[in-house]
C-alpha atoms as a PDB file:
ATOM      1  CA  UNK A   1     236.580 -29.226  99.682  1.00  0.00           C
ATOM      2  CA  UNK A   2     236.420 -26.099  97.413  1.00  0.00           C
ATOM      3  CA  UNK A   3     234.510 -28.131  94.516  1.00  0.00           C
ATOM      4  CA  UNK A   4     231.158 -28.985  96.516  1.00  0.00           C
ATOM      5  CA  UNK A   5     227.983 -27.738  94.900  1.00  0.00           C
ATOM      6  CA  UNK A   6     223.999 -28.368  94.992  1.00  0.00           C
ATOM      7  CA  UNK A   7     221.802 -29.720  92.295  1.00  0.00           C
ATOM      8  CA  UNK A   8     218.306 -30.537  91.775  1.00  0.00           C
ATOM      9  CA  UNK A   9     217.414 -34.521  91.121  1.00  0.00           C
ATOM     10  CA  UNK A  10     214.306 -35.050  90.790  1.00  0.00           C
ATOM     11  CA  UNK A  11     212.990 -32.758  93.034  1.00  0.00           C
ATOM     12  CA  UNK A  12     215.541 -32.763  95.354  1.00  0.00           C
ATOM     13  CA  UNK A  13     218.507 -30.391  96.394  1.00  0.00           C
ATOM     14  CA  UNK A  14     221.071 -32.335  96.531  1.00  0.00           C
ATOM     15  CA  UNK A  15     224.925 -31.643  97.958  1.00  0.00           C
ATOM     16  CA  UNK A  16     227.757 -32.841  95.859  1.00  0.00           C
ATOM     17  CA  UNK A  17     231.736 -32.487  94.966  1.00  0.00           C
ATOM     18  CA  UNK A  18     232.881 -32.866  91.649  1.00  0.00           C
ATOM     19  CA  UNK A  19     236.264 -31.887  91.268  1.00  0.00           C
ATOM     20  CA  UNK A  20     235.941 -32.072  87.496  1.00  0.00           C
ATOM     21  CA  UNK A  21     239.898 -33.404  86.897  1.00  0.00           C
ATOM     22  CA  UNK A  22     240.661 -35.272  84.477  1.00  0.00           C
ATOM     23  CA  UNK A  23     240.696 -39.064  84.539  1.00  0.00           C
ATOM     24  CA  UNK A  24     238.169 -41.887  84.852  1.00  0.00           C
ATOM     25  CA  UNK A  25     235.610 -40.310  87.146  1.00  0.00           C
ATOM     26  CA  UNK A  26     235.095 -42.469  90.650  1.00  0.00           C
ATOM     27  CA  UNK A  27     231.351 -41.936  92.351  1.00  0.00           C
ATOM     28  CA  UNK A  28     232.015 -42.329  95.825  1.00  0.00           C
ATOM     29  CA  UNK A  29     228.508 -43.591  98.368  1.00  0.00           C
ATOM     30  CA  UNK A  30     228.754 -43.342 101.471  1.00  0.00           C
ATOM     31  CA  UNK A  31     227.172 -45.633 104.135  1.00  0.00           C
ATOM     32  CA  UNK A  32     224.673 -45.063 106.874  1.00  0.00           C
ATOM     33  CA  UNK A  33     225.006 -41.758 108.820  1.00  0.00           C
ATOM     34  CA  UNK A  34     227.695 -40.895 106.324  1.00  0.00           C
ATOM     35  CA  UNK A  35     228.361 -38.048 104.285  1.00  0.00           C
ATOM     36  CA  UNK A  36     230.750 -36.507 101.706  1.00  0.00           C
ATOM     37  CA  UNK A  37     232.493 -36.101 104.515  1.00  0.00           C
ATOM     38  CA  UNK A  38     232.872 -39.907 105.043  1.00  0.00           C
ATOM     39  CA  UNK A  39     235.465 -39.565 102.512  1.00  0.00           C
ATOM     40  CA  UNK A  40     237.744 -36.783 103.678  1.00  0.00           C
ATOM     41  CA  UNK A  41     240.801 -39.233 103.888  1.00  0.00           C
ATOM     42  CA  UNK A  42     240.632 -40.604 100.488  1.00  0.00           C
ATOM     43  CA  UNK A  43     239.313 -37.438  98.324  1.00  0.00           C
ATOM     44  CA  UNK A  44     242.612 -35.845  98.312  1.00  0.00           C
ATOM     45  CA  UNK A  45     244.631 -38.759  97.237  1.00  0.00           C
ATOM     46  CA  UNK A  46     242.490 -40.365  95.034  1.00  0.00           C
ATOM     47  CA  UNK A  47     241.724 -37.412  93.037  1.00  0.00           C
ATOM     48  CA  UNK A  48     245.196 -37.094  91.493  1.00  0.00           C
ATOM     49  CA  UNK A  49     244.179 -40.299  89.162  1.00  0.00           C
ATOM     50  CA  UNK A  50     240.720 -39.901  89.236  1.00  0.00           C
ATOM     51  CA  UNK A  51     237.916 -37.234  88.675  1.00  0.00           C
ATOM     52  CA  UNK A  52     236.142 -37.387  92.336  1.00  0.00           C
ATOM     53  CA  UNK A  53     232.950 -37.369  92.248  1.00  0.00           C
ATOM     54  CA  UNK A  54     230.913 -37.772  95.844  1.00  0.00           C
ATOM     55  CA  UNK A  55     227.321 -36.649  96.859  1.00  0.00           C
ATOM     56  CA  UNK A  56     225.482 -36.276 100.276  1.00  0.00           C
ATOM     57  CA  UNK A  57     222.798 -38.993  99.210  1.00  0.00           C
ATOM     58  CA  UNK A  58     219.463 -37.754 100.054  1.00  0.00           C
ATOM     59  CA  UNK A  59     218.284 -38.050 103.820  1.00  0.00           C
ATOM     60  CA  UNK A  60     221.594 -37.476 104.987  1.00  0.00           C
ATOM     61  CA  UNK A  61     224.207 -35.003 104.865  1.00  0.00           C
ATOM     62  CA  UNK A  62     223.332 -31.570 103.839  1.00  0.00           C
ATOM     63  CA  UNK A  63     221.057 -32.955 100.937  1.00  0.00           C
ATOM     64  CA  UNK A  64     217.361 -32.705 101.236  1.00  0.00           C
ATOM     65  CA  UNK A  65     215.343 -35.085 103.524  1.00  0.00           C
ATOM     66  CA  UNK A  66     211.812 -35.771 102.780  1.00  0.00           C
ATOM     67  CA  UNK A  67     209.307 -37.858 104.411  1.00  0.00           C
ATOM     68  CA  UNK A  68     209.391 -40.724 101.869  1.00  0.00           C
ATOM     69  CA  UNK A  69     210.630 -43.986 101.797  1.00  0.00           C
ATOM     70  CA  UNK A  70     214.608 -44.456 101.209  1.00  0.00           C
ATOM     71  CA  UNK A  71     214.503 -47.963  99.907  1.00  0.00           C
ATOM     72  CA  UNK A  72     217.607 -49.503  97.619  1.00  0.00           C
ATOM     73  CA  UNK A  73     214.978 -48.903  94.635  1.00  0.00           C
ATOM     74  CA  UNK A  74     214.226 -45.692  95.460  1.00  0.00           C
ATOM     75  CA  UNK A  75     218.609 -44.768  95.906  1.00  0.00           C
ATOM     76  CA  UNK A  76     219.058 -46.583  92.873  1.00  0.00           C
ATOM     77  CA  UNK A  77     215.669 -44.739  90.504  1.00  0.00           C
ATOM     78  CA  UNK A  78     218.052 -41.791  92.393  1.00  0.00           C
ATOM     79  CA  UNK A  79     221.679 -42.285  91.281  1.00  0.00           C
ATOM     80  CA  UNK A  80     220.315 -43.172  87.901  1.00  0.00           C
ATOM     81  CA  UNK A  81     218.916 -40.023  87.222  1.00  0.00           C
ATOM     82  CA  UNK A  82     222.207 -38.098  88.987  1.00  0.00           C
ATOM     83  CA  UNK A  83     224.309 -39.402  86.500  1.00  0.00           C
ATOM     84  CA  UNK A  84     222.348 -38.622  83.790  1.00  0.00           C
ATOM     85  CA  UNK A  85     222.262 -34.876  85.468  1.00  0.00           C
ATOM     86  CA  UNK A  86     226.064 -34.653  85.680  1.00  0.00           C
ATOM     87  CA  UNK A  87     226.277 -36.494  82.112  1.00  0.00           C
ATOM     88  CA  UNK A  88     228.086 -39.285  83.259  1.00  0.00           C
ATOM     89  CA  UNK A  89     227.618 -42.532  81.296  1.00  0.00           C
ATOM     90  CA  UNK A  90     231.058 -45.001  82.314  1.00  0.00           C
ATOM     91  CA  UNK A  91     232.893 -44.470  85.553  1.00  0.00           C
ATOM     92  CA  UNK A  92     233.939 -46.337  88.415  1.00  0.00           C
ATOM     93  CA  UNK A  93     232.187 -46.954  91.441  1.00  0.00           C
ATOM     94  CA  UNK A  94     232.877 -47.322  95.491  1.00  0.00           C
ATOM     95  CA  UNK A  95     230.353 -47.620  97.993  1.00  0.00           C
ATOM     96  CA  UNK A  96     230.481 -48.023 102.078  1.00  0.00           C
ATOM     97  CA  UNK A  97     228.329 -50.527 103.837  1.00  0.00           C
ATOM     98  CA  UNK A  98     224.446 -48.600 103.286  1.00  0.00           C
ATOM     99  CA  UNK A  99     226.519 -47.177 100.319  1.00  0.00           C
ATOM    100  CA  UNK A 100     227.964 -50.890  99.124  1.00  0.00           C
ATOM    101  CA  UNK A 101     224.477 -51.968  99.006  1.00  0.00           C
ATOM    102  CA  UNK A 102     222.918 -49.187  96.731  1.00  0.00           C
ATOM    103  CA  UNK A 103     226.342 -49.577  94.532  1.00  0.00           C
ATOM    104  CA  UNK A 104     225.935 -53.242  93.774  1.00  0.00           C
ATOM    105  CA  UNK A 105     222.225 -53.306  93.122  1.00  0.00           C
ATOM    106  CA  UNK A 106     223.097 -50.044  90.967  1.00  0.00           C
ATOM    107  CA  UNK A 107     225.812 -52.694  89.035  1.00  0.00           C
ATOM    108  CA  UNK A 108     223.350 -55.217  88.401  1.00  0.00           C
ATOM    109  CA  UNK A 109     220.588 -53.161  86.711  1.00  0.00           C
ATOM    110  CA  UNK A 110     223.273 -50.697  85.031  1.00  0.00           C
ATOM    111  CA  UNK A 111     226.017 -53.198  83.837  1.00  0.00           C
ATOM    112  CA  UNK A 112     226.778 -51.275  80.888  1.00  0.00           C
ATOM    113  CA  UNK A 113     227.722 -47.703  82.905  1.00  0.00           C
ATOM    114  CA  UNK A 114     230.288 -49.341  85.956  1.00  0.00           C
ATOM    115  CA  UNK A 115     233.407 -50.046  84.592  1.00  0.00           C
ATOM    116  CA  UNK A 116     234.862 -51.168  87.834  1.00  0.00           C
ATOM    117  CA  UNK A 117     232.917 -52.077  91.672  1.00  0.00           C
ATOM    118  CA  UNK A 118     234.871 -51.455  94.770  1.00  0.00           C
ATOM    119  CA  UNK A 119     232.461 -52.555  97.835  1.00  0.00           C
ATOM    120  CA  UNK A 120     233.930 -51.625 101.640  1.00  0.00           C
ATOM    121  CA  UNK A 121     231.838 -54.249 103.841  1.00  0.00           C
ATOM    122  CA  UNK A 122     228.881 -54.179 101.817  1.00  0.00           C
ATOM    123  CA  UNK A 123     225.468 -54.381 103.322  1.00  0.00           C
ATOM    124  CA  UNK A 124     222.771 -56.207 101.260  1.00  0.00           C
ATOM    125  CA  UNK A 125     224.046 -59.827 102.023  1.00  0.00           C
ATOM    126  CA  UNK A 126     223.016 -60.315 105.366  1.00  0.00           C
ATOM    127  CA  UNK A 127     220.519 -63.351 106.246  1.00  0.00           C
ATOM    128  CA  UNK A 128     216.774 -62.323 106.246  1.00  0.00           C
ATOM    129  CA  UNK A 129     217.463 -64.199 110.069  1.00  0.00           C
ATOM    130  CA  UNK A 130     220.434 -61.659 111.064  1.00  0.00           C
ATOM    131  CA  UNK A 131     219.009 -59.624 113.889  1.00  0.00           C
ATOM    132  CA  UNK A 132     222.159 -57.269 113.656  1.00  0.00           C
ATOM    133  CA  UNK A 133     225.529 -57.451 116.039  1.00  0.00           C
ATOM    134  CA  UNK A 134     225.609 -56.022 119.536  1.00  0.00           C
ATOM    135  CA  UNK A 135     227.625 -53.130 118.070  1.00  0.00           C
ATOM    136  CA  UNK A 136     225.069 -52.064 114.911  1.00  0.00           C
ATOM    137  CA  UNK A 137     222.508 -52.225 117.916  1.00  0.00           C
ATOM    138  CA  UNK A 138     224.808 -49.730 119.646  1.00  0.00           C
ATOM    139  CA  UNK A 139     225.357 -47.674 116.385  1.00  0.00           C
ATOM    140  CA  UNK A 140     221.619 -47.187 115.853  1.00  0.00           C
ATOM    141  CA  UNK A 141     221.199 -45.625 119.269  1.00  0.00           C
ATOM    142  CA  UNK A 142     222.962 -42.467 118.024  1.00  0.00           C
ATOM    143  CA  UNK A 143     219.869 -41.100 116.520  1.00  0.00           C
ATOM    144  CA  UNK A 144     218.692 -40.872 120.174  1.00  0.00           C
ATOM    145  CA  UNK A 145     221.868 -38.633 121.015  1.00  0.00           C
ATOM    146  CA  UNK A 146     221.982 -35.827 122.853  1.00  0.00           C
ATOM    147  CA  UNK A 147     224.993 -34.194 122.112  1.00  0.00           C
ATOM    148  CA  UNK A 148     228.007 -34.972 120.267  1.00  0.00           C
ATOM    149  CA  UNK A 149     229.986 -36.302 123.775  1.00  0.00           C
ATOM    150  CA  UNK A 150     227.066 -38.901 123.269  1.00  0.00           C
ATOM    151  CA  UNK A 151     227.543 -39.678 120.331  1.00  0.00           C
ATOM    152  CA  UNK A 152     231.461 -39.912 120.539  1.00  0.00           C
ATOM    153  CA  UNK A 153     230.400 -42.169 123.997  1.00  0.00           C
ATOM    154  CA  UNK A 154     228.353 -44.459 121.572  1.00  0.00           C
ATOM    155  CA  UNK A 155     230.787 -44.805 119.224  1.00  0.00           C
ATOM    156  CA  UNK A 156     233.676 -45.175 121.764  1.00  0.00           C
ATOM    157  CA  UNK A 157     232.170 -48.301 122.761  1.00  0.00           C
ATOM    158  CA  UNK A 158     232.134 -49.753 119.490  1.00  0.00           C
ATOM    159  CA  UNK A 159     235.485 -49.122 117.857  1.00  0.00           C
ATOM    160  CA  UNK A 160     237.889 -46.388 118.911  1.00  0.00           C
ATOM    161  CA  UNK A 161     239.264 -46.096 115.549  1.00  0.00           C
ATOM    162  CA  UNK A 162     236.207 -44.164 114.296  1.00  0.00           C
ATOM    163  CA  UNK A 163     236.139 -41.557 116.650  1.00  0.00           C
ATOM    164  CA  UNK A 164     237.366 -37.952 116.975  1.00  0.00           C
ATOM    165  CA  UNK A 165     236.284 -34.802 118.093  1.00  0.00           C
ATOM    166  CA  UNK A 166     235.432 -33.480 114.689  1.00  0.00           C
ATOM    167  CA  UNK A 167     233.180 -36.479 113.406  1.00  0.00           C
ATOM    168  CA  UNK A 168     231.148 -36.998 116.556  1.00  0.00           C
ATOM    169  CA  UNK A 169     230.501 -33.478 116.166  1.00  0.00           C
ATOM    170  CA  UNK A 170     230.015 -33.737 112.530  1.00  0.00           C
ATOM    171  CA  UNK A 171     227.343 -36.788 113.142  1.00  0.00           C
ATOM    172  CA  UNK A 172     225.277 -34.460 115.587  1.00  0.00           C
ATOM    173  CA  UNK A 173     225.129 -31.405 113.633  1.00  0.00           C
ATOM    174  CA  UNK A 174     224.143 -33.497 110.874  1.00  0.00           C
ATOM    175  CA  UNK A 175     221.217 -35.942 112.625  1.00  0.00           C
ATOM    176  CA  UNK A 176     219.981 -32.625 114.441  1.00  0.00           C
ATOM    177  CA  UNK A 177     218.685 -31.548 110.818  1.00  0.00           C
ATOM    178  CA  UNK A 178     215.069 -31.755 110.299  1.00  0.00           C
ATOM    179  CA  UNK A 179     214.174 -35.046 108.519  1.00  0.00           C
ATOM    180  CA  UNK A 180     217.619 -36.573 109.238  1.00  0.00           C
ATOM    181  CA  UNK A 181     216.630 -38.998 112.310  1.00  0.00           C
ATOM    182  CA  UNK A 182     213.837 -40.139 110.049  1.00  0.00           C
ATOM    183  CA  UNK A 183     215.747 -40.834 107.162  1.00  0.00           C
ATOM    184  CA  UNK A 184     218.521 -42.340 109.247  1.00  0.00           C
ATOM    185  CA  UNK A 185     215.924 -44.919 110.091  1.00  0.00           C
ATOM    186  CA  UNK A 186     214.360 -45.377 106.943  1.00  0.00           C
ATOM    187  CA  UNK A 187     217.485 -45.877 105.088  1.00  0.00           C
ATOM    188  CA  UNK A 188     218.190 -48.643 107.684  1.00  0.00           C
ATOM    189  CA  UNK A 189     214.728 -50.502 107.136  1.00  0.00           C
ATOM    190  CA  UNK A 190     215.352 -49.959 103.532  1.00  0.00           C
ATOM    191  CA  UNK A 191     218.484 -51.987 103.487  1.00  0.00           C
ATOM    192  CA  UNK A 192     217.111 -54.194 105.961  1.00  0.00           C
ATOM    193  CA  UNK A 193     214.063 -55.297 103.820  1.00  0.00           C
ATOM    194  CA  UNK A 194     215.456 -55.278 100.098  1.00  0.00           C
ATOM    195  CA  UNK A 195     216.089 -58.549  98.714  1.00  0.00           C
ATOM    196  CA  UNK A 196     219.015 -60.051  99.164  1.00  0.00           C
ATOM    197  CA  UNK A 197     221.258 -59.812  96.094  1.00  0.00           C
ATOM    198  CA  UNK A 198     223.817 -63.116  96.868  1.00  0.00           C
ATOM    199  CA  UNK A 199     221.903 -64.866  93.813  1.00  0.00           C
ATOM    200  CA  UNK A 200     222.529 -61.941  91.424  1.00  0.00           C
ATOM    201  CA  UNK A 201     225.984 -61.197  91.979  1.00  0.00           C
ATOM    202  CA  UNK A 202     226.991 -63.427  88.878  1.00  0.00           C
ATOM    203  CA  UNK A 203     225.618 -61.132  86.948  1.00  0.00           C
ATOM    204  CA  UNK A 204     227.737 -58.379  87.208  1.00  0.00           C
ATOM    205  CA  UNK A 205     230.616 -59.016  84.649  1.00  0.00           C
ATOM    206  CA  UNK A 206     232.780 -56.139  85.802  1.00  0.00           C
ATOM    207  CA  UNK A 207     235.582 -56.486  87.793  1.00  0.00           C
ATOM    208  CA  UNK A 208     235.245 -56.007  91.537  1.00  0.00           C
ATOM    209  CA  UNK A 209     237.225 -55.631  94.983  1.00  0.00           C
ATOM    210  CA  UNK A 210     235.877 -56.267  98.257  1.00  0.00           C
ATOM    211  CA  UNK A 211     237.492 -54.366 101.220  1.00  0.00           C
ATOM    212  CA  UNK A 212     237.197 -55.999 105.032  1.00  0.00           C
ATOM    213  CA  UNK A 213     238.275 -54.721 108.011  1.00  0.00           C
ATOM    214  CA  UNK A 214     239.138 -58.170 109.830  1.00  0.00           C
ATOM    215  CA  UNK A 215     237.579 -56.643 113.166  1.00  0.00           C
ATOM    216  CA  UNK A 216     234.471 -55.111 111.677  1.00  0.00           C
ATOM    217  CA  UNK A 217     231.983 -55.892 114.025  1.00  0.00           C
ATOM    218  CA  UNK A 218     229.209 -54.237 112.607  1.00  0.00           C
ATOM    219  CA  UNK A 219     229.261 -56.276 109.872  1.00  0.00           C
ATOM    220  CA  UNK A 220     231.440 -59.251 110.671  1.00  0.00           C
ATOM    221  CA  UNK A 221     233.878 -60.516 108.113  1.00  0.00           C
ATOM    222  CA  UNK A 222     232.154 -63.870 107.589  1.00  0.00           C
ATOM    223  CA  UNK A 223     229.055 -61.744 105.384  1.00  0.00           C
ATOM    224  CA  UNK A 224     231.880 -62.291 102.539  1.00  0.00           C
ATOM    225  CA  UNK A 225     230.939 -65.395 101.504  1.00  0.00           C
ATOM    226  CA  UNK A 226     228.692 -64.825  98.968  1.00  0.00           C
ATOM    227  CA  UNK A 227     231.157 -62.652  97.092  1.00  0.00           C
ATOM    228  CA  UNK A 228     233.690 -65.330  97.582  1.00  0.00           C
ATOM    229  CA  UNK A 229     231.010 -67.712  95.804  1.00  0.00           C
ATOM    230  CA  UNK A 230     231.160 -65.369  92.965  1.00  0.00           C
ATOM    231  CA  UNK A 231     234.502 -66.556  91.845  1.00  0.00           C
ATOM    232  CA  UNK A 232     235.511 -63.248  90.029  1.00  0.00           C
ATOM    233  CA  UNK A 233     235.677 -60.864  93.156  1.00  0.00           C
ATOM    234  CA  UNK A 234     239.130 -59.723  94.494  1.00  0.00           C
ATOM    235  CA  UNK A 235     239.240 -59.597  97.746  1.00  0.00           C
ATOM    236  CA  UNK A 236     241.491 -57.287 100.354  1.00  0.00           C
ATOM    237  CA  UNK A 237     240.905 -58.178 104.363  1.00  0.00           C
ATOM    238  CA  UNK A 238     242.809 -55.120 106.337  1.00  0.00           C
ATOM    239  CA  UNK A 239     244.095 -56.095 109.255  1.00  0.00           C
ATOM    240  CA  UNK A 240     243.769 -54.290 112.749  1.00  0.00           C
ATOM    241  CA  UNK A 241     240.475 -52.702 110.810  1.00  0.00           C
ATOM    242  CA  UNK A 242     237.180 -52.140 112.000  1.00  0.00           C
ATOM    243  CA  UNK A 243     234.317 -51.334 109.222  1.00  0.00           C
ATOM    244  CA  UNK A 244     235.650 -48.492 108.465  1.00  0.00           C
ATOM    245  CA  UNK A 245     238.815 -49.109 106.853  1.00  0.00           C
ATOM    246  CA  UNK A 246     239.056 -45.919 104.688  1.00  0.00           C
ATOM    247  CA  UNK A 247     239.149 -43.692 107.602  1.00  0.00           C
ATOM    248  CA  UNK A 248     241.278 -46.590 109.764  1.00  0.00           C
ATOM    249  CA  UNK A 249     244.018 -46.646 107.388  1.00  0.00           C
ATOM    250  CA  UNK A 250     243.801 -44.969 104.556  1.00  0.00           C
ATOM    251  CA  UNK A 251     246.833 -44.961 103.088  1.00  0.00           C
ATOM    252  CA  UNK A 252     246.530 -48.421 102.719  1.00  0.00           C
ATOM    253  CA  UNK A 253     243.452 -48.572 102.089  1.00  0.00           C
ATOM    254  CA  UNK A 254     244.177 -45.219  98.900  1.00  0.00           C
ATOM    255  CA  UNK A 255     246.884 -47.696  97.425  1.00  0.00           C
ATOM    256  CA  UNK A 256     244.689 -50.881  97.126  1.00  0.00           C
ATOM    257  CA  UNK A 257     241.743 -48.878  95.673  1.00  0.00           C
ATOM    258  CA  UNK A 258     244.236 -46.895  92.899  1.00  0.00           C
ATOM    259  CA  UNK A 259     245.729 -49.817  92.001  1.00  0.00           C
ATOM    260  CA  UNK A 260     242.906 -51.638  91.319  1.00  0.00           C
ATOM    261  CA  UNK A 261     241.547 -49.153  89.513  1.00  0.00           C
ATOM    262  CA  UNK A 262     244.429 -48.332  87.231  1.00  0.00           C
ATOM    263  CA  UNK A 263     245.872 -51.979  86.182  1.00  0.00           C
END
């Protein structure tokens, strides 16, 4: 990833790729624990139709971590003054789980800049009364890992499809970073205590696609109602998927999101 780069938002040095092609450019978030790196499967592909842009969001990666709260508001307050930094003002938009969450609450209040929403099991929906899954319990212990063979053991044990060598490693380096633990967790509460959006969704009038991996278990498939309710979402379930699906199978997963994009 030769076009990666730093920038200051707001106070904060933050680690980004634009590859600066042309085309309609596609901001890429990440979910919890992620990075740019999340993407590594998808970048290549989807940047010969697309200008690729994707940032470390801040608490993870190799993007600053303060001690401050990382609610939605304060990811969205952040993304809306990152585009205005890169001078971006209509693109298209993906976001992973954590990063699904800041993406549609970013749709609702900035309707007019998101030409097109592609969610990949979307946090954000979830019952105030959801207590999490016996895997997302199991996720959240990597923050307590000692090395990467822990972490690949913790992530072993919830879906083999989302391990290697290189990511576990990748995860370890990255949460043995000063601040990253604690914004690992905060991120988490963040998510976990935002309102829930399911009564807003209406309001976003662009189009959208919702990617599920039928065996996510982290956030299990049945959290797609409410988009269903909406009416106006597409909706692709991958099979033999976990919640994940851009690193599961991602040349399926590349096709689906370019043609959406491009019709």
């Amino acid at each position: 990833m030769s076009d990666l780069k730093f920038a200051k938002v707001n106070n904060l040095r933050v680690r980004y790729l634009d590859n600066n092609k042309r085309g309609t450019p596609l901001l890429l978030l990440h979910g919890l624990g992620g990075s740019i790196e999340s993407w590594t499967n998808n970048i290549g592909f989807l940047s010969t139709k697309f200008r690729i842009i994707a940032l470390d969001l801040p608490g993870f990666g190799l993007s600053d971590k303060p001690k401050i709260s990382y609610s939605i508001n304060f990811y969205v307050g952040f993304l809306e003054k990152f585009i205005k930094k890169i001078k971006l003002s209509h693109f298209f938009m993906m976001g992973s789980s954590l990063g699904g969450h800041i993406a549609v609450e970013f749709a609702i209040r900035n309707r007019k800049n998101v030409d097109k929403l592609v969610l990949i099991s979307p946090a954000g929906s979830l019952p105030k009364t959801f207590k999490g899954t016996k895997e997302l319990r199991k996720y959240l212990q990597i923050v307590n890992a000692k090395s990467s063979k822990d972490v690949s053991r913790i992530l072993s044990s919830i879906d083999n499809s989302m391990v290697s060598r290189s990511y576990a490693d990748a995860i370890y380096k990255r949460l043995s970073l000063p601040g990253a633990k604690q914004g690992f967790i905060s991120a988490l509460k963040g998510s976990a205590m935002a309102p829930r959006y399911n009564n807003k969704l209406a309001t976003i009038d662009t189009d959208m696609l919702l990617i599920w991996g039928r065996e996510d278990r982290m956030i299990p498939l049945r959290f797609i109602r409410p988009f269903m309710e909406r009416g106006k979402s597409r909706i692709m379930i991958l099979e033999k998927c976990g919640h994940r699906p851009h690193v599961e199978n991602p040349k399926l997963f590349n096709k689906i999101v370019k043609d959406f994009l491009i019709e």
